[in-house]
N, C-alpha and C. Protein backbone atom coordinates (compact mmCIF):
# COMPACT_ATOMS: atom_id res chain seq x y z
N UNK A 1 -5.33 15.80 -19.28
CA UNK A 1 -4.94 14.80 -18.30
C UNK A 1 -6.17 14.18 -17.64
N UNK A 2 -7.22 15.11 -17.58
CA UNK A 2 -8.48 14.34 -16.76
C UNK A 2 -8.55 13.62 -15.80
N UNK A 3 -7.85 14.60 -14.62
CA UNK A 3 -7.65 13.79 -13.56
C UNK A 3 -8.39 14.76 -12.28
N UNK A 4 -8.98 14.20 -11.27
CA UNK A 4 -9.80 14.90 -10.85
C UNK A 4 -9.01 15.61 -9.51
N UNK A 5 -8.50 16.07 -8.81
CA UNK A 5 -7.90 16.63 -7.61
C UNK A 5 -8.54 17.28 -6.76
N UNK A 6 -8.64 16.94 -5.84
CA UNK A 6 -8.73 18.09 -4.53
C UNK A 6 -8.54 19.43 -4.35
N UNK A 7 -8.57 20.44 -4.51
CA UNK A 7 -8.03 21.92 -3.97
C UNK A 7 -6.95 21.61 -2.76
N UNK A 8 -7.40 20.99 -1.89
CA UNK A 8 -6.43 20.77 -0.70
C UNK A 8 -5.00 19.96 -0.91
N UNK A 9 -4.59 19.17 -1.77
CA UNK A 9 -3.90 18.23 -2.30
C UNK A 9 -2.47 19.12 -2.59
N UNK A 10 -1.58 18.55 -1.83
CA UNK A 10 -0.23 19.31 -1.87
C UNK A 10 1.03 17.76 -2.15
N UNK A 11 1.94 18.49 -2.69
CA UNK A 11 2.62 17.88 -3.47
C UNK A 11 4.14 18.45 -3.34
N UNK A 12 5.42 17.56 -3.45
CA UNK A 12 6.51 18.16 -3.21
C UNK A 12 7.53 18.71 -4.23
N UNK A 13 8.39 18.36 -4.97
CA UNK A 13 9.38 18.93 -5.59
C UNK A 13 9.51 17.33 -6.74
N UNK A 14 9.53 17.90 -7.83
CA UNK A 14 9.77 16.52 -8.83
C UNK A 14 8.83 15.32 -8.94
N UNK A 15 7.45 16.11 -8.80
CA UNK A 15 6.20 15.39 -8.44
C UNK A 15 5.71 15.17 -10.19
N UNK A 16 5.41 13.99 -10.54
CA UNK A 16 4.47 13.63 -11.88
C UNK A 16 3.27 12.76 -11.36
N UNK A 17 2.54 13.07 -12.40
CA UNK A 17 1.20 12.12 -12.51
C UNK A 17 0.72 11.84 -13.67
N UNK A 18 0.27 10.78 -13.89
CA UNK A 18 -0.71 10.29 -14.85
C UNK A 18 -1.70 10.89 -15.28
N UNK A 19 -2.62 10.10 -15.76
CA UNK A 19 -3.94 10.45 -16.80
C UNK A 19 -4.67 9.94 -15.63
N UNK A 20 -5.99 10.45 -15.45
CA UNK A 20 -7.19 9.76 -15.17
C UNK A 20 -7.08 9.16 -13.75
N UNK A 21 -6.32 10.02 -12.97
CA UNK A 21 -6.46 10.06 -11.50
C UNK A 21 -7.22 10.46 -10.61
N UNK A 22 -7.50 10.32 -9.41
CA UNK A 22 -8.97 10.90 -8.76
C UNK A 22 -8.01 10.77 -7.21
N UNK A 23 -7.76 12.07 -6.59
CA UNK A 23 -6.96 12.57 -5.54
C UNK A 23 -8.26 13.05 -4.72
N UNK A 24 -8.79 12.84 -3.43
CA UNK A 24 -9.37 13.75 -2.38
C UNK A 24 -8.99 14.25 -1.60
N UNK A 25 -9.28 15.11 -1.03
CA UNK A 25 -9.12 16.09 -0.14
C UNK A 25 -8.13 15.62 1.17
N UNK A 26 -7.02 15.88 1.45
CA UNK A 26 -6.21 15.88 2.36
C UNK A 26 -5.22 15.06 2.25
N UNK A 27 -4.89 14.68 0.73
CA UNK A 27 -3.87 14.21 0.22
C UNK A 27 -2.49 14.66 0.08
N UNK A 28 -1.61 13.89 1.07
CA UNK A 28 -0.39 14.70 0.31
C UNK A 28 0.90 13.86 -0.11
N UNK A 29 1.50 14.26 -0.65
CA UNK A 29 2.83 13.68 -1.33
C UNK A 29 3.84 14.57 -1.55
N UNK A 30 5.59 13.20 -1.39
CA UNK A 30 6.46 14.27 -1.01
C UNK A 30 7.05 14.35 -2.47
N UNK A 31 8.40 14.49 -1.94
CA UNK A 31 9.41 14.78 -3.18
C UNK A 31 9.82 13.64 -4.20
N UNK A 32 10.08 13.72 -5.13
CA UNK A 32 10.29 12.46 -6.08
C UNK A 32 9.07 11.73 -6.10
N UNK A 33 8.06 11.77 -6.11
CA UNK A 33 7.12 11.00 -6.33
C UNK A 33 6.21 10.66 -7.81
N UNK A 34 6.13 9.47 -8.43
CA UNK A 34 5.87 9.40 -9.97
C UNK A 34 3.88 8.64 -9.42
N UNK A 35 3.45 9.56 -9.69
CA UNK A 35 2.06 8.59 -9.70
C UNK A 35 1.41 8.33 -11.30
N UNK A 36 1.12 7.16 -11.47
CA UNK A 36 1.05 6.58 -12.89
C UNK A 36 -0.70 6.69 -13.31
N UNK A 37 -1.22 6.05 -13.98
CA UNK A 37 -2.55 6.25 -14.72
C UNK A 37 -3.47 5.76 -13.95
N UNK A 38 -4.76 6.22 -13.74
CA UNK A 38 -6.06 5.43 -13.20
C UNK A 38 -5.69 5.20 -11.60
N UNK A 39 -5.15 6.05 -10.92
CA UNK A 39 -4.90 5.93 -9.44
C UNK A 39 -6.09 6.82 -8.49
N UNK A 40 -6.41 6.17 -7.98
CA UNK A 40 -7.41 6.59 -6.34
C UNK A 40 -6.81 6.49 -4.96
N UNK A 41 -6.48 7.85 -5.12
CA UNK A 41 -5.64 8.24 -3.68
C UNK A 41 -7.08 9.11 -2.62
N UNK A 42 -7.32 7.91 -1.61
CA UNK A 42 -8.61 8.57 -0.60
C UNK A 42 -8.19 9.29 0.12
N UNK A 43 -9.10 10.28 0.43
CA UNK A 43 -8.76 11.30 1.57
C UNK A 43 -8.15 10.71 3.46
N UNK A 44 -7.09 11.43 3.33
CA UNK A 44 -6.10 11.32 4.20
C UNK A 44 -4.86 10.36 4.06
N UNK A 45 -4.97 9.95 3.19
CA UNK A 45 -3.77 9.14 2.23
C UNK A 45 -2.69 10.39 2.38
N UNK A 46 -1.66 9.57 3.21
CA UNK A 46 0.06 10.62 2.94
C UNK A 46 1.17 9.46 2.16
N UNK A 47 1.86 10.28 1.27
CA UNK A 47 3.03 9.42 0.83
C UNK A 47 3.88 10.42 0.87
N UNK A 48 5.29 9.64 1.01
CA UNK A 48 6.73 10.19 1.64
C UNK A 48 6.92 10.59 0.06
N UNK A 49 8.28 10.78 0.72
CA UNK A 49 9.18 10.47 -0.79
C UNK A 49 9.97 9.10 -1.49
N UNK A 50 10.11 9.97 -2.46
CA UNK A 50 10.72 8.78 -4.13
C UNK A 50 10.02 7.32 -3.68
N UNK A 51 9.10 8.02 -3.82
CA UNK A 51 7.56 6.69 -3.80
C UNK A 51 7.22 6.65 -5.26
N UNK A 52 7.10 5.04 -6.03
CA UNK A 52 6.39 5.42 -7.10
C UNK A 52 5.08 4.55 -6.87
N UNK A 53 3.95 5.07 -7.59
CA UNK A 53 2.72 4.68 -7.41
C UNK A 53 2.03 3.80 -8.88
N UNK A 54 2.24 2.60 -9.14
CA UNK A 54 1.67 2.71 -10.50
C UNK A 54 0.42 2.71 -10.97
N UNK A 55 0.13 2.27 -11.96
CA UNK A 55 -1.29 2.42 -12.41
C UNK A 55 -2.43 1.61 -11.83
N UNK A 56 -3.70 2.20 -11.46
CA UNK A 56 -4.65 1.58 -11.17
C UNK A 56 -4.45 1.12 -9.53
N UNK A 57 -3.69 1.83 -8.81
CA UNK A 57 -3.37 1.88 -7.16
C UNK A 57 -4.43 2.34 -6.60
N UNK A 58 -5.37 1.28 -5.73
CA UNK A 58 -6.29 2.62 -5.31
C UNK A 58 -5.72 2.29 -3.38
N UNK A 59 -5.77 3.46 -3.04
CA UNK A 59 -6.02 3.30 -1.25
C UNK A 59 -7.41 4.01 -0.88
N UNK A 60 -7.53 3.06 0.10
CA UNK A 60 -9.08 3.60 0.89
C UNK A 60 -8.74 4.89 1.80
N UNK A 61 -8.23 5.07 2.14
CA UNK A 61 -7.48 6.99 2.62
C UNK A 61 -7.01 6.23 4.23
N UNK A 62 -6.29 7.49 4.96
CA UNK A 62 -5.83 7.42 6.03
C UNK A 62 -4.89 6.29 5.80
N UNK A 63 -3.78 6.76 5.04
CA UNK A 63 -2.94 5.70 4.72
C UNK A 63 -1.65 6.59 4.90
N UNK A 64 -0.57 5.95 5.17
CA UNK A 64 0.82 6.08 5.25
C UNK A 64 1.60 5.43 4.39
N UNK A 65 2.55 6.13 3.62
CA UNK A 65 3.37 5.37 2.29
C UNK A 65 4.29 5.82 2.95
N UNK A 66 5.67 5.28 3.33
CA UNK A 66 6.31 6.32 3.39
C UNK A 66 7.78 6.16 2.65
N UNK A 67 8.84 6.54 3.16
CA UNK A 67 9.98 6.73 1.41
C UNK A 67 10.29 5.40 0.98
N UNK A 68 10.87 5.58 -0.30
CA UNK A 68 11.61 4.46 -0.91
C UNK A 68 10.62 3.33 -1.23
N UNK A 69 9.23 3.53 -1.35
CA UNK A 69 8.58 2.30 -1.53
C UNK A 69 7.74 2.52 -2.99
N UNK A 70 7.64 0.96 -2.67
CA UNK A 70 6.96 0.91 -4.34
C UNK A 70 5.41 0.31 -4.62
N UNK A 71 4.93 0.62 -4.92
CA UNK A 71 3.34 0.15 -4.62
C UNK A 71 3.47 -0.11 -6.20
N UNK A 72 3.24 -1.22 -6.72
CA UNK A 72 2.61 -1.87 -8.19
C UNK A 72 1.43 -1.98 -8.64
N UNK A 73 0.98 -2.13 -9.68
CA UNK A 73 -0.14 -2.35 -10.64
C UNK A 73 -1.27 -2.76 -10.12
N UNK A 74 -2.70 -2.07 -9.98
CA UNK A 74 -3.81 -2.94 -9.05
C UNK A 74 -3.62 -3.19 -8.02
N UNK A 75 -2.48 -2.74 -6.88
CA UNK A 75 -2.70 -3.13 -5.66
C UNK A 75 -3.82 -2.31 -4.31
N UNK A 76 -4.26 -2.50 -3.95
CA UNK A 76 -5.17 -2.46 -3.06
C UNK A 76 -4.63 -2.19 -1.65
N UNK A 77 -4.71 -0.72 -0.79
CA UNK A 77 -4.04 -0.28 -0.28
C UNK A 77 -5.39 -0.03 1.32
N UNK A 78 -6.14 -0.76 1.49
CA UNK A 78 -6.82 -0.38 2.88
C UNK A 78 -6.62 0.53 3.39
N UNK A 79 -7.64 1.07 4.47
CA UNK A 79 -7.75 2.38 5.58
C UNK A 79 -6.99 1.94 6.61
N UNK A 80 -6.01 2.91 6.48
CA UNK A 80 -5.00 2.87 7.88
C UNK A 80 -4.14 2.10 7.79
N UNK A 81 -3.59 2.07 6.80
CA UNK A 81 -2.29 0.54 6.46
C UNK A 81 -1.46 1.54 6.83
N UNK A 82 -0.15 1.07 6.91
CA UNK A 82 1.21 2.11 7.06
C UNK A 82 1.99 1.22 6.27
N UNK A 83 2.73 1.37 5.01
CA UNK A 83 3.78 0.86 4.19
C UNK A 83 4.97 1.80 4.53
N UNK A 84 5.90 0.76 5.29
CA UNK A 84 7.34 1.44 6.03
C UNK A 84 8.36 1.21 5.17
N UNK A 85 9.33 2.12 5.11
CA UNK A 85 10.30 2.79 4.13
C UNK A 85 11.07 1.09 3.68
N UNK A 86 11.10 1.77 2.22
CA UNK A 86 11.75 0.33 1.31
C UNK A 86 11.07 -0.62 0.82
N UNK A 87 9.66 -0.48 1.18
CA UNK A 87 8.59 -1.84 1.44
C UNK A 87 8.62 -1.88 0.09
N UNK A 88 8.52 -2.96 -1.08
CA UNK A 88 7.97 -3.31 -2.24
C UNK A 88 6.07 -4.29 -2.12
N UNK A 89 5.40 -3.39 -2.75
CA UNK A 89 3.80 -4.29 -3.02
C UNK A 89 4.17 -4.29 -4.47
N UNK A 90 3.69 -6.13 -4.90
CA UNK A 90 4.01 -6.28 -5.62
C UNK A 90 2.44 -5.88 -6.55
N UNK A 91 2.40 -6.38 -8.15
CA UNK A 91 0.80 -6.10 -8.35
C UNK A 91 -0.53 -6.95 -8.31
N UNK A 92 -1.31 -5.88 -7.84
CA UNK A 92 -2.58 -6.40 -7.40
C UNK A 92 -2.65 -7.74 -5.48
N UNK A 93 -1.54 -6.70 -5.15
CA UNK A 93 -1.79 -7.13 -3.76
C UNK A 93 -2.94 -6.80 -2.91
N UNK A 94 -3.81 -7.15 -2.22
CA UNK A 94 -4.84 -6.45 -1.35
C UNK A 94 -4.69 -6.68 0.05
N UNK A 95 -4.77 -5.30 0.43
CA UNK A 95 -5.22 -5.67 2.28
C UNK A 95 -6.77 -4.98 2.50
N UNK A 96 -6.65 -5.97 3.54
CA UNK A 96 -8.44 -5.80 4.14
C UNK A 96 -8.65 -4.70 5.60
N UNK A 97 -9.42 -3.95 5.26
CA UNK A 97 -9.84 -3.75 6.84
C UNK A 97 -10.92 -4.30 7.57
N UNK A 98 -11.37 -4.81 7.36
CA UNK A 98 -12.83 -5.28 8.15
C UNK A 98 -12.92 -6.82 8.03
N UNK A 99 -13.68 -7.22 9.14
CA UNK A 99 -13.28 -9.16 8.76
C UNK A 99 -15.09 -9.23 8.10
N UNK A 100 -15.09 -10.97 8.18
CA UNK A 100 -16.82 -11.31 7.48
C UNK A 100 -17.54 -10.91 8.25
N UNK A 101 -17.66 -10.15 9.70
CA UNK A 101 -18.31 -10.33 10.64
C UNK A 101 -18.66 -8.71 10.43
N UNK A 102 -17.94 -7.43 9.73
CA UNK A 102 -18.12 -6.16 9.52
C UNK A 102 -17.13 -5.47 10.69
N UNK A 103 -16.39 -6.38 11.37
CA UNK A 103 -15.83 -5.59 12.15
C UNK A 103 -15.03 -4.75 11.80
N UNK A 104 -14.46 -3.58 12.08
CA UNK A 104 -13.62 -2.76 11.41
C UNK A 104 -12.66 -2.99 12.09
N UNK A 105 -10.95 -3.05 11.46
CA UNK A 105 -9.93 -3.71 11.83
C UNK A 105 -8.86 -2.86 11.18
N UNK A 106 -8.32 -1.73 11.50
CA UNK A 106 -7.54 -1.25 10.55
C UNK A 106 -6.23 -1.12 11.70
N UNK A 107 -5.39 -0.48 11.01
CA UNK A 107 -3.66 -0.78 11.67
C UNK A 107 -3.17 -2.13 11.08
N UNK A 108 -3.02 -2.11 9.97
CA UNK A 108 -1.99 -3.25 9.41
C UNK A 108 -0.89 -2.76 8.89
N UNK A 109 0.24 -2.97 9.11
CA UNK A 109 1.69 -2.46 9.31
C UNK A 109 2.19 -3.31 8.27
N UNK A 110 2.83 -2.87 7.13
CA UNK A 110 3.94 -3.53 6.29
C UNK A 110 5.21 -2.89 6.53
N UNK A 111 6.06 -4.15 7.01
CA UNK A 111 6.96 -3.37 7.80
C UNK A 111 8.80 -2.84 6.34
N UNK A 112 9.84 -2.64 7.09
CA UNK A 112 10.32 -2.04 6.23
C UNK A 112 11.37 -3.12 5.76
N UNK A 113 11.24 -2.53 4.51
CA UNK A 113 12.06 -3.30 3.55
C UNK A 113 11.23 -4.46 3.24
N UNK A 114 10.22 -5.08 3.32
CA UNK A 114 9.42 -5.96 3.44
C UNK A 114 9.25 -6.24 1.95
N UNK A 115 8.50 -7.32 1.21
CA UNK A 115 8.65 -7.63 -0.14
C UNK A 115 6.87 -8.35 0.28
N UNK A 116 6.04 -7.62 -0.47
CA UNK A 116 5.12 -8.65 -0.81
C UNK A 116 4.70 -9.29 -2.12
N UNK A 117 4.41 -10.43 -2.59
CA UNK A 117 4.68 -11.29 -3.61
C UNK A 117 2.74 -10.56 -4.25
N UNK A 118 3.38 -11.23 -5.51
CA UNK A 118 1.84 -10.82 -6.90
C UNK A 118 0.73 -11.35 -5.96
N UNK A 119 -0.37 -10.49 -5.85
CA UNK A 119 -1.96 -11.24 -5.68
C UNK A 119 -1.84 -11.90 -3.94
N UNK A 120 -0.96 -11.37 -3.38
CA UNK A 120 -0.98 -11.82 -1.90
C UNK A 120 -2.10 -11.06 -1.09
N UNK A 121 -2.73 -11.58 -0.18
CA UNK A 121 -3.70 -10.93 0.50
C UNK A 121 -3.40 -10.56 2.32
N UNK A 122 -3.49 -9.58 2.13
CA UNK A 122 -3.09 -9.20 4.16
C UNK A 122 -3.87 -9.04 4.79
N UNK A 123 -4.36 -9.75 5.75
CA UNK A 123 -5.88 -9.42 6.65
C UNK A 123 -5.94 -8.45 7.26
N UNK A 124 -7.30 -8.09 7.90
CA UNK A 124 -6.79 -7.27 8.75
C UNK A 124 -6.25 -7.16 10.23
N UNK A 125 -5.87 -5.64 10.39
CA UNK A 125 -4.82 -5.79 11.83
C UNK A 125 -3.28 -6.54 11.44
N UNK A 126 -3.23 -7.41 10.62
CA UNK A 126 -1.78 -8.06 10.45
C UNK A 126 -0.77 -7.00 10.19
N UNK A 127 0.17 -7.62 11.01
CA UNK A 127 1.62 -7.12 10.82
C UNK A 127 2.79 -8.12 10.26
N UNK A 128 3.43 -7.06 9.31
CA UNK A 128 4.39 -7.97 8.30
C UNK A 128 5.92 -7.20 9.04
N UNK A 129 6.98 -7.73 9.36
CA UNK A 129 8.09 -7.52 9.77
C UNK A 129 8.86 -6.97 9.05
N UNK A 130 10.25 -6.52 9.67
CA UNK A 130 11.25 -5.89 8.62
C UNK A 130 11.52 -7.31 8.18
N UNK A 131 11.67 -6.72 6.51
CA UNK A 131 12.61 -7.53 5.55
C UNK A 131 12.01 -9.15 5.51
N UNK A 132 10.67 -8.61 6.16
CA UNK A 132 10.16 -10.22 6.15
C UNK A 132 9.60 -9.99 4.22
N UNK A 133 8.95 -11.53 3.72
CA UNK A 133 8.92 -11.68 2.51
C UNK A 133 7.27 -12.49 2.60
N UNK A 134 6.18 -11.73 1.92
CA UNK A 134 5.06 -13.10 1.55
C UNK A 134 5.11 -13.53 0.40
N UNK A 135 4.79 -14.76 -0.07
CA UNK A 135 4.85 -15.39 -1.57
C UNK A 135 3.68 -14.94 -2.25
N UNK A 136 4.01 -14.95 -3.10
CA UNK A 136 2.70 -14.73 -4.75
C UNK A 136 1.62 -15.83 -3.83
N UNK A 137 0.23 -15.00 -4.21
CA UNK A 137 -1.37 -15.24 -3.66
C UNK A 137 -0.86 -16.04 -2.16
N UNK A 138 -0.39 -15.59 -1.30
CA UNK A 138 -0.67 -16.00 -0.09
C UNK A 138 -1.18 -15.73 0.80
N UNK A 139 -2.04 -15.99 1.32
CA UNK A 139 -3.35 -15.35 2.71
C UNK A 139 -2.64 -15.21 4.59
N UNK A 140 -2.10 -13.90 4.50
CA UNK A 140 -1.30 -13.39 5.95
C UNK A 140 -2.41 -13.44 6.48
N UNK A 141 -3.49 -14.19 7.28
CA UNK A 141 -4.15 -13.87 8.43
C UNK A 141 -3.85 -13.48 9.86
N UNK A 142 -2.56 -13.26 10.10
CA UNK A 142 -1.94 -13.56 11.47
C UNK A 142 -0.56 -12.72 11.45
N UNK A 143 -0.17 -12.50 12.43
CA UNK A 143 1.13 -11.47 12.34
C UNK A 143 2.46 -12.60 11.54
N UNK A 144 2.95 -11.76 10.96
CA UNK A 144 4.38 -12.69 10.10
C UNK A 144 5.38 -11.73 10.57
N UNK A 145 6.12 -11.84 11.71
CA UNK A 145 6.93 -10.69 12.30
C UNK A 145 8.24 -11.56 12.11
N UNK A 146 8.65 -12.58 12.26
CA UNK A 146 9.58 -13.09 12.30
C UNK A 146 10.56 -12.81 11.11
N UNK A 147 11.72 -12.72 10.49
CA UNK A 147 12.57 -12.96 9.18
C UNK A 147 12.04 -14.27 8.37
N UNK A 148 11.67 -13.75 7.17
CA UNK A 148 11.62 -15.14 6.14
C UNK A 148 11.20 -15.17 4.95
N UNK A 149 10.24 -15.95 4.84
CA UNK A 149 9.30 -15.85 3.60
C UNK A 149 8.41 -17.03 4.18
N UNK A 150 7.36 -16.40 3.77
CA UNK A 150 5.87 -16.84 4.58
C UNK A 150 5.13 -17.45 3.10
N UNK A 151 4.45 -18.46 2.89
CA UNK A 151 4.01 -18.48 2.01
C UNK A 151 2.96 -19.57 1.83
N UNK A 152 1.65 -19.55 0.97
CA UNK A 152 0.53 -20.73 1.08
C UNK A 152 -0.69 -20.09 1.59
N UNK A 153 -1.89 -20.60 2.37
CA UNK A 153 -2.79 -20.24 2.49
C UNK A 153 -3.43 -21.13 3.63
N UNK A 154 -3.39 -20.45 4.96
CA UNK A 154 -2.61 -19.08 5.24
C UNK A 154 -1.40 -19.32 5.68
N UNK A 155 -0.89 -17.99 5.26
CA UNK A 155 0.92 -18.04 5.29
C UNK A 155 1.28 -18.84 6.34
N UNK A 156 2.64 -19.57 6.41
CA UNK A 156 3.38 -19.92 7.16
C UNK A 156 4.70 -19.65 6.71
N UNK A 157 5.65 -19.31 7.45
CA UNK A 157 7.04 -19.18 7.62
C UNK A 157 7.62 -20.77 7.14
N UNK A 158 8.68 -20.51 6.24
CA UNK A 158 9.00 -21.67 5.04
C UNK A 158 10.47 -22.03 5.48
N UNK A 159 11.14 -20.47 5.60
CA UNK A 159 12.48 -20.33 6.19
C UNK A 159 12.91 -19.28 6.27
């Protein structure tokens, strides 16, 4: 499998993984959880349950997944994001923690049930609402709390 793990790295009931994963230290994951090929889970990264993770997911650690969500292909998971139950990332989404200036900016909230679209980008600090929606490559610089679908660069609320 050639996948590198932690000693500390705990895991729940009906847990799989891939090939060629790299887990650090204070990782954990719950029940039902499928993690797929080429994933980088950073130290202090937690995921709930019947989370699936696919291939090539990396998070920068101190992250919150929590149930029912789905993180896709290449997405890009920042320090200190919290993905709230139901959330779909679609693939190769990225969030940022730090702006051009080096400031460090973490607490960006994807809220629940939330849908983010292919190649969308979340700044940092932004907050995405329940059941709110961003479109494929759209730039959230700013909170999108309202119900809708946000979409363009940078997002705006469409309807």
């Amino acid at each position: 499998m050639n996948n590198i793990i932690h000693e500390s790295f705990k895991h729940g009931v009906n847990f799989k993984i891939g090939h060629f994963c790299v887990i650090e230290e204070d990782v954990v994951v719950g029940d039902n959880v499928k993690i797929d090929n080429y994933v980088l889970l950073k130290k202090g990264t937690k995921i709930l349950d019947d989370v699936w993770v696919d291939s090539y997911v990396r998070s920068s650690g101190h992250n919150l997944i929590k149930a029912n969500t789905t993180l896709r292909y290449g997405c890009t998971i920042a320090k200190e994001v919290v993905v709230e139950d139901g959330a779909f990332i679609s693939p190769n989404v990225m969030t940022i923690y730090s702006t051009h200036t080096h400031k460090k900016s973490g607490g960006t909230v994807i809220g629940k049930n939330a849908f983010i679209g292919t190649a969308a980008v979340l700044g940092p600090s932004v907050k995405i609402g329940e059941s709110v929606v961003i479109g494929a490559q759209a730039y959230a610089n700013k909170n999108c709390l309202e119900k809708g679908i946000y979409v363009g660069v940078p997002a705006k609320l469409k309807r």
